[in-house]
Protein backbone atom coordinates (compact mmCIF):
# COMPACT_ATOMS: atom_id res chain seq x y z
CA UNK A 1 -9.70 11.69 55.05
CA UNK A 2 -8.43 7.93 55.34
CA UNK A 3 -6.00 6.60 53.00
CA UNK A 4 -8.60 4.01 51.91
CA UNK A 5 -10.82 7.28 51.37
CA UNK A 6 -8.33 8.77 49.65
CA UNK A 7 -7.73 5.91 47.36
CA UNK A 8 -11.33 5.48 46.48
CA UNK A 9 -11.90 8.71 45.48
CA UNK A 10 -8.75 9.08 43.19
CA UNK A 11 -10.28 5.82 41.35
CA UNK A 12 -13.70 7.73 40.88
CA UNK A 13 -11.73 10.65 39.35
CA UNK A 14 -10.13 8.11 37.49
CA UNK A 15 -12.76 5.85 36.15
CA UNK A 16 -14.84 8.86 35.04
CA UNK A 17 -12.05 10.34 33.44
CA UNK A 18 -12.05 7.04 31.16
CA UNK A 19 -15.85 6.91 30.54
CA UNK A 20 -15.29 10.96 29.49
CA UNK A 21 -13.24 10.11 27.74
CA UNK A 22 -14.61 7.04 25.80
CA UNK A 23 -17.67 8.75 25.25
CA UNK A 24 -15.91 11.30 23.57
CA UNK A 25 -14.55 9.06 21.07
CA UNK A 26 -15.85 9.07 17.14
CA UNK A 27 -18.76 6.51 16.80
CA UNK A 28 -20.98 5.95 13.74
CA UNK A 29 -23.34 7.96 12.76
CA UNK A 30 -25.87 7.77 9.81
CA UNK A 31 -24.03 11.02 8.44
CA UNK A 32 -21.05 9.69 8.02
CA UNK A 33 -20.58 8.61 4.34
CA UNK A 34 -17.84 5.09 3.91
CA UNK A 35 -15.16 6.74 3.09
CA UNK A 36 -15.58 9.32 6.51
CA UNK A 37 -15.94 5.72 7.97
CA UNK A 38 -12.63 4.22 6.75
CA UNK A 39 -10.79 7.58 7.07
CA UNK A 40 -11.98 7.60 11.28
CA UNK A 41 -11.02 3.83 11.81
CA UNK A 42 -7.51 4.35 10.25
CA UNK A 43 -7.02 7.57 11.92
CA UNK A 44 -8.24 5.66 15.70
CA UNK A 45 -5.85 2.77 14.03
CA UNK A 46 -2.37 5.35 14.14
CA UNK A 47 -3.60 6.97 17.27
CA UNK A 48 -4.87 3.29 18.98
CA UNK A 49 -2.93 5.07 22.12
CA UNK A 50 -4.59 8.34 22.46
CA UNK A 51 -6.06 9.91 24.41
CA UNK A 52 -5.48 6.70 27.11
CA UNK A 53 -3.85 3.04 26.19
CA UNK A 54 -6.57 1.22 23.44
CA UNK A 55 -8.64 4.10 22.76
CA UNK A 56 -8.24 4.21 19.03
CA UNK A 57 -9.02 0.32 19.36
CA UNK A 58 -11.73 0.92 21.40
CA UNK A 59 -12.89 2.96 18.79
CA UNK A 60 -13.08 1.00 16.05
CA UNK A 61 -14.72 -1.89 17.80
CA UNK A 62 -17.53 0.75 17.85
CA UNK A 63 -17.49 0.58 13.99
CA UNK A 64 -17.16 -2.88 13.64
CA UNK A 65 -20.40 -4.00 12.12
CA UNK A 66 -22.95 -6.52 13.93
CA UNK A 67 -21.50 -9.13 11.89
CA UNK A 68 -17.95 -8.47 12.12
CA UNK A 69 -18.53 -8.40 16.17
CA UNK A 70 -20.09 -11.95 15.34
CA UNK A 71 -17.25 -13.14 14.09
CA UNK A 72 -14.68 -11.58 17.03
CA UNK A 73 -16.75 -11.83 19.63
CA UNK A 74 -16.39 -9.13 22.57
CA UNK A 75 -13.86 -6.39 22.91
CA UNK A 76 -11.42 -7.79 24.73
CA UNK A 77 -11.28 -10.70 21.73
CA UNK A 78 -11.42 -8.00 19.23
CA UNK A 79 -8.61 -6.33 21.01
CA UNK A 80 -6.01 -9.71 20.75
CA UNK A 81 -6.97 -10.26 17.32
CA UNK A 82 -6.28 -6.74 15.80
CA UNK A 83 -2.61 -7.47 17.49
CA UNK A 84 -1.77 -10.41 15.75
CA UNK A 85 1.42 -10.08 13.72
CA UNK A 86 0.77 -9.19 10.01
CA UNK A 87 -1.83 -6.02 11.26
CA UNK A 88 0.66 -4.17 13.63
CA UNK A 89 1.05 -2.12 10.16
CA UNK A 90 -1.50 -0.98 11.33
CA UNK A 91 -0.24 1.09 14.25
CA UNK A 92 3.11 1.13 13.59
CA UNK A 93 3.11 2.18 9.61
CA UNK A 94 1.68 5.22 8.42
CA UNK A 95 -1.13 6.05 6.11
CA UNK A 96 -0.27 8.10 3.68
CA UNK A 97 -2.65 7.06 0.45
CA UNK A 98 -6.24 6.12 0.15
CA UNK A 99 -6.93 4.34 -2.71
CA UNK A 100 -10.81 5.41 -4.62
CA UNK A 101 -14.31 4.21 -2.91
CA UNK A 102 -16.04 1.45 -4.39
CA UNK A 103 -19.25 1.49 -3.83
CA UNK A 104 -22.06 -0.92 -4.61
CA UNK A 105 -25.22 -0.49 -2.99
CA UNK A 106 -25.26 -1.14 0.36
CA UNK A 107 -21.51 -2.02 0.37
CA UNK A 108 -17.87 -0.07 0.01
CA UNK A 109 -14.64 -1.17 -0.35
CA UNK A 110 -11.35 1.02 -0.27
CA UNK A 111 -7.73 0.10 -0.49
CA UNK A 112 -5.28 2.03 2.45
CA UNK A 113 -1.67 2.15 1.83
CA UNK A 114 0.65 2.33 4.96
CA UNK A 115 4.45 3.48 4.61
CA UNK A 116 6.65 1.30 7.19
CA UNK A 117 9.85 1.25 8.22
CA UNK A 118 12.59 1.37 5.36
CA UNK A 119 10.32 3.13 2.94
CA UNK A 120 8.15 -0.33 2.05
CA UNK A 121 4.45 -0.14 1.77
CA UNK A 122 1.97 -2.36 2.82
CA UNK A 123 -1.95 -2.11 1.98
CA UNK A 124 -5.13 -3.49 3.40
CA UNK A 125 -8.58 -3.45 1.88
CA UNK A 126 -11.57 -2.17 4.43
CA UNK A 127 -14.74 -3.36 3.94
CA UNK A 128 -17.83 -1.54 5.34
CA UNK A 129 -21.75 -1.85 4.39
CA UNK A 130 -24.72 0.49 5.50
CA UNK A 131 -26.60 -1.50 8.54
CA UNK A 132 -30.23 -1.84 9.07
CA UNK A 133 -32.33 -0.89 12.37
CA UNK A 134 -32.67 -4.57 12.38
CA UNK A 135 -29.02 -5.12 12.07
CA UNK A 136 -27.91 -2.91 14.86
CA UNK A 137 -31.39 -3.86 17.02
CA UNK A 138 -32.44 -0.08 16.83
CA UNK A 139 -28.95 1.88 17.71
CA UNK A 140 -28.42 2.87 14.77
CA UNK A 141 -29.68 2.17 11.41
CA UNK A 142 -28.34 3.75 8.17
CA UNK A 143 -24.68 3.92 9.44
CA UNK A 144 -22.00 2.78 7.74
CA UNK A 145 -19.60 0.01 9.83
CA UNK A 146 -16.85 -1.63 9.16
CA UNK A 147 -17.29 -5.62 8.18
CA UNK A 148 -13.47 -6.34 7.55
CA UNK A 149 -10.02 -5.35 6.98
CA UNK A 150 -7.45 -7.99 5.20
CA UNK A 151 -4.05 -7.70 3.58
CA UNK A 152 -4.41 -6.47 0.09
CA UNK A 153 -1.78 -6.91 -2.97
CA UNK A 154 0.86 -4.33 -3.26
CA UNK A 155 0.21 -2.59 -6.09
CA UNK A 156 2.94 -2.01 -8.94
């Protein structure tokens, strides 16, 4: 076999390795109540590395709601913007409390606290809503998704 053969084929083994592996990932599904929703994007959050570089990202672009993609755009936008100093508490604290579920209809809302470095805590609100057929053009209606994540007050 050539080198250029050679080369080729250890990118195909490659390349479906990372589609196996991406299609293994968590991705909504109608059974999944909000808080099983949160719970998956914070735990793809701490683990944004595993099993290859940006999975856990990756991942929770899948859960970001129609309009929340509206608002980021594509992945590789989404993927800069989750980055930005002020979220790397994100992936670099630790979640260790999750606040209750507030839910109101078609909407929830839960509060995440993150342990960092030097024993501070940070939190951040997540904001997720059921989706529509329409919303989602057909993939997949009655799932929750995430619509937003944002600092939140330290509590006292």
């Amino acid at each position: 076999m050539s080198a250029a053969a050679a080369g080729a084929a250890s990118l195909s083994v490659v390349w479906w390795g990372l589609v196996a592996t991406l299609a293994a990932q968590p991705r909504p599904d109608p059974s999944l109540a909000p808080d099983e929703v949160i719970r998956t994007v914070v735990e793809a959050l701490q683990n944004r590395n595993s099993p290859s570089p940006n999975a856990g990202i990756f991942t929770v672009y899948q859960f970001a709601s129609p309009a929340n993609r509206a608002s980021t755009g594509p992945y590789g936008n989404f993927l800069r913007l989750v980055k930005v100093p002020g979220f790397d508490t994100l992936f670099s604290g630790h979640a260790d409390a999750f606040g209750p579920l507030a839910v109101s209809g078609d909407r929830a809302q839960q509060k995440v606290r993150f342990r960092v470095a030097g024993g501070g805590v940070v939190y951040f609100l997540f904001v997720v809503s059921r989706q529509t057929s329409e919303q989602t053009r057909g993939r997949c209606g009655g799932c929750w998704m995430v619509d937003g994540v944002a600092p939140a007050p330290v509590e006292r």
